[in-house]
C-alpha atoms as a PDB file:
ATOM      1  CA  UNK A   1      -1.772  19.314  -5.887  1.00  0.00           C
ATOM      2  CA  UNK A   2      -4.781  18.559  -7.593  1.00  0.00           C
ATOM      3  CA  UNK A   3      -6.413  15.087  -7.290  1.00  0.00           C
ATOM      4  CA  UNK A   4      -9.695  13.820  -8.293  1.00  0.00           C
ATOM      5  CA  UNK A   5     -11.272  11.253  -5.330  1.00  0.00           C
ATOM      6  CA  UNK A   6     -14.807   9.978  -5.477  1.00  0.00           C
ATOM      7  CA  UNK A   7     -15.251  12.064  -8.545  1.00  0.00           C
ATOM      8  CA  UNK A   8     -14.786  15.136  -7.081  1.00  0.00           C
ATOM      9  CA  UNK A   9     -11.160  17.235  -7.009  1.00  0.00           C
ATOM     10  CA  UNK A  10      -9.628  18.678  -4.527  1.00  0.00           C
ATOM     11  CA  UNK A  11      -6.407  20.800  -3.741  1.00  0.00           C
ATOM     12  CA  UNK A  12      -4.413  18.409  -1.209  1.00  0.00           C
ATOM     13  CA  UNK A  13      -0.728  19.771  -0.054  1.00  0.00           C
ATOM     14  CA  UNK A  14       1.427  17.688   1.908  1.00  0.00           C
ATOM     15  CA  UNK A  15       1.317  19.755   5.105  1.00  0.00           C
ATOM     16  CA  UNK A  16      -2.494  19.955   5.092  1.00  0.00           C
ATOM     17  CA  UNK A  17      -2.511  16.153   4.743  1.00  0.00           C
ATOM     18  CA  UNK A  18      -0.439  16.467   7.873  1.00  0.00           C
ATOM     19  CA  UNK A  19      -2.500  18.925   9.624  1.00  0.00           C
ATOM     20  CA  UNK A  20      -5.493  16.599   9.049  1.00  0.00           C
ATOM     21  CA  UNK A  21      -4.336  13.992  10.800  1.00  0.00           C
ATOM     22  CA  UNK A  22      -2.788  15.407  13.712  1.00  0.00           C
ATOM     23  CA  UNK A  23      -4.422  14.175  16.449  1.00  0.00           C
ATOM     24  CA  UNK A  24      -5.975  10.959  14.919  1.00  0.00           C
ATOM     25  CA  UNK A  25      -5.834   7.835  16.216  1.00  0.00           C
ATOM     26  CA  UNK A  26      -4.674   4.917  14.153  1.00  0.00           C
ATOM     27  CA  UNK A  27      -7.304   2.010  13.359  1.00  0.00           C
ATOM     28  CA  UNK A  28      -6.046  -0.949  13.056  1.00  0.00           C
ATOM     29  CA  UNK A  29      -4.416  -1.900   9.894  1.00  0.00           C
ATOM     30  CA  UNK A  30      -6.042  -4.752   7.649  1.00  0.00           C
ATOM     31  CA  UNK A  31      -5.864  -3.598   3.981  1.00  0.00           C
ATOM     32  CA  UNK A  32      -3.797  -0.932   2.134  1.00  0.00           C
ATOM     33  CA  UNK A  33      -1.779   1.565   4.451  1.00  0.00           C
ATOM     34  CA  UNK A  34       0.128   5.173   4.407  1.00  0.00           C
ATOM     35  CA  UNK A  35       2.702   6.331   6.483  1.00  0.00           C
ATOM     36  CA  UNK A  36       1.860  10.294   7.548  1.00  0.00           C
ATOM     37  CA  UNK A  37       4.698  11.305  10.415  1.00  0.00           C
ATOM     38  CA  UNK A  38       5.253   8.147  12.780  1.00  0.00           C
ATOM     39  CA  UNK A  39       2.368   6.506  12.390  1.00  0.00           C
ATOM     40  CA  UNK A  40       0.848   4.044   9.776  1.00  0.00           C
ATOM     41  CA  UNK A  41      -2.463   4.475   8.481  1.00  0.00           C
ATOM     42  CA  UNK A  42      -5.426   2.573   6.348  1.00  0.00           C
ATOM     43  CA  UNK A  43      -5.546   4.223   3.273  1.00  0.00           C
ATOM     44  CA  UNK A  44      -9.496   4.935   3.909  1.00  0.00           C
ATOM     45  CA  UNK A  45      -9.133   5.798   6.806  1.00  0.00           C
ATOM     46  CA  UNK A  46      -6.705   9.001   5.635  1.00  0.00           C
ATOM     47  CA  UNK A  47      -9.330   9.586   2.513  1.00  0.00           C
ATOM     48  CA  UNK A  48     -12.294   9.935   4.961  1.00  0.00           C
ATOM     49  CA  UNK A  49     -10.200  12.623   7.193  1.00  0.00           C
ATOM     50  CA  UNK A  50      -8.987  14.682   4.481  1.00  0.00           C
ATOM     51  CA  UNK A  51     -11.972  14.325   1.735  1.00  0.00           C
ATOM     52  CA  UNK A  52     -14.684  14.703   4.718  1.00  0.00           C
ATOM     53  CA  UNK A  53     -16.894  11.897   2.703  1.00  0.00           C
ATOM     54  CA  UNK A  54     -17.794   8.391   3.591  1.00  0.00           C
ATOM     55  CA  UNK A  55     -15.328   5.767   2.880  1.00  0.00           C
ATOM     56  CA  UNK A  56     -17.284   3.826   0.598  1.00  0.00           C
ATOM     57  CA  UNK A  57     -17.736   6.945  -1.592  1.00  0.00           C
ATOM     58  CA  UNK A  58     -13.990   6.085  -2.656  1.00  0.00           C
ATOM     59  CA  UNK A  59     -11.549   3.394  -3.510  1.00  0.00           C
ATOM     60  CA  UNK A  60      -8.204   2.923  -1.484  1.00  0.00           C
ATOM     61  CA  UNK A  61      -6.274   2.915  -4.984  1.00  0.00           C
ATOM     62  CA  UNK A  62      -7.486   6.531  -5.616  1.00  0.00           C
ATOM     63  CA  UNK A  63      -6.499   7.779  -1.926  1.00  0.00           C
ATOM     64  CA  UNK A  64      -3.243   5.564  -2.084  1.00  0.00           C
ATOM     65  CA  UNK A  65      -2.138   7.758  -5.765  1.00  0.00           C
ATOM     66  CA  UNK A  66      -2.747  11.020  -4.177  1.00  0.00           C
ATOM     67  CA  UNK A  67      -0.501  10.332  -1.201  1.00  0.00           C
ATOM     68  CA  UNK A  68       2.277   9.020  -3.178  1.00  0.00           C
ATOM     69  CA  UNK A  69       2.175  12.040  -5.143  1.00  0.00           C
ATOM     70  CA  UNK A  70       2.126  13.979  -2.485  1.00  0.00           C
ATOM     71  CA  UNK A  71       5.470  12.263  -1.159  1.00  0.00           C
ATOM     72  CA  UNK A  72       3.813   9.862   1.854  1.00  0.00           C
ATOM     73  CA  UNK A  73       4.999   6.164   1.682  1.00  0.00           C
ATOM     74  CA  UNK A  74       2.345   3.534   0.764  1.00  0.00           C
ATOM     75  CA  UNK A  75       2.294   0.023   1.593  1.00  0.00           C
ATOM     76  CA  UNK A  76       0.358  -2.831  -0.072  1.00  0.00           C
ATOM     77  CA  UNK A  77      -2.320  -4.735   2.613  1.00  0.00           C
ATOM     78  CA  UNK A  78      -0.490  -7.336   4.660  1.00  0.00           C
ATOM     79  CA  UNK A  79      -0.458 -10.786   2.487  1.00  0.00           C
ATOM     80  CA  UNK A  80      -0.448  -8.920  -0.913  1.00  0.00           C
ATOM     81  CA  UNK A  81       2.752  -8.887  -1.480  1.00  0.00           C
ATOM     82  CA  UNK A  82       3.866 -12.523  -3.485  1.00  0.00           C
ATOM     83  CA  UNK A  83       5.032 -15.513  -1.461  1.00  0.00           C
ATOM     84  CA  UNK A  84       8.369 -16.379  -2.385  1.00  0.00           C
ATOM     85  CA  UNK A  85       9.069 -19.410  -4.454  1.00  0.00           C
ATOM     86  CA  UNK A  86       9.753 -22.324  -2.995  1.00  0.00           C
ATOM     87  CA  UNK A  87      13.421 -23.400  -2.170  1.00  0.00           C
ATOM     88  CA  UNK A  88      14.912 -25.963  -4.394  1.00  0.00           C
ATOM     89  CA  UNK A  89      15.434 -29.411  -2.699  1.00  0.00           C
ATOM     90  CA  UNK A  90      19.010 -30.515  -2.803  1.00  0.00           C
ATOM     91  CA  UNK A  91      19.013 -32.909  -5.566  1.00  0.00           C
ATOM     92  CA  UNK A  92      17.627 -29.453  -7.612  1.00  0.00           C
ATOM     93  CA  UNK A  93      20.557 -27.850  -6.341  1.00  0.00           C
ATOM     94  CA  UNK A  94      22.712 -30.222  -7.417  1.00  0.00           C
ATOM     95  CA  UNK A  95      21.545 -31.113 -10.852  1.00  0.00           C
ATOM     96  CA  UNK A  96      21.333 -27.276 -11.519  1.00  0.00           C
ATOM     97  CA  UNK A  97      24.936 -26.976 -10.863  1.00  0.00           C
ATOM     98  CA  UNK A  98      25.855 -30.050 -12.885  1.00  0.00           C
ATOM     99  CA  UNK A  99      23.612 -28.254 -15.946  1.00  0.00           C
ATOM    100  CA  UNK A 100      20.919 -30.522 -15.655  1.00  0.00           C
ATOM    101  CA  UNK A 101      17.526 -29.202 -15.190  1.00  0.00           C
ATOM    102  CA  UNK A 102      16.828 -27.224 -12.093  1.00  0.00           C
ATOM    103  CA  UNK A 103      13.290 -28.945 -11.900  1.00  0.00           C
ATOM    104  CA  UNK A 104      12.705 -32.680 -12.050  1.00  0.00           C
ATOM    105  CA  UNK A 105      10.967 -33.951 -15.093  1.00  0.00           C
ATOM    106  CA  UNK A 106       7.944 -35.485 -14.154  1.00  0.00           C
END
């Protein structure tokens, strides 16, 4: 597959992806991650292995599209994904279920 990082293309396949990284040692995982075999990856971590440049040459989104069209599983950095919202108190509950308003009017 073709893909364009750091302005420059190259001709990534999914076994030379895995070929690249055989061997390497995880670092630790603080931002965007890819899962290549068993183990879990920083995204620029993977571009600087396979793209042979420095990792502020690239952006993690542009590493992050290659691998998932190459078929590797991505994962947003820890904390990115939304908090959920907060649970309603009971009197919410209630009131919802009676057709009131599920938030109090302030």
């Amino acid at each position: 597959m073709r893909c364009v990082i750091a302005r420059y293309p190259f001709d990534l396949t999914k076994q030379g992806v895995l070929d690249s990284m055989k061997g390497v040692t995880p670092q630790p995982v603080t931002g965007e991650s890819v899962t290549i075999g068993r183990r879990r990856y920083p995204v620029k971590q993977v571009g600087e292995v396979v793209t042979r440049q420095d990792s502020r040459d690239f952006s993690g989104a542009e590493v992050t599209r290659a691998m998932t069209r190459l078929g590797f599983t991505c994962h947003p950095a820890p904390g990115a994904e939304p908090a959920p919202a907060p649970a309603a108190s009971p009197v919410q509950t209630a009131s919802a279920m009676l057709g009131g308003p599920a938030q109090p009017q302030e």
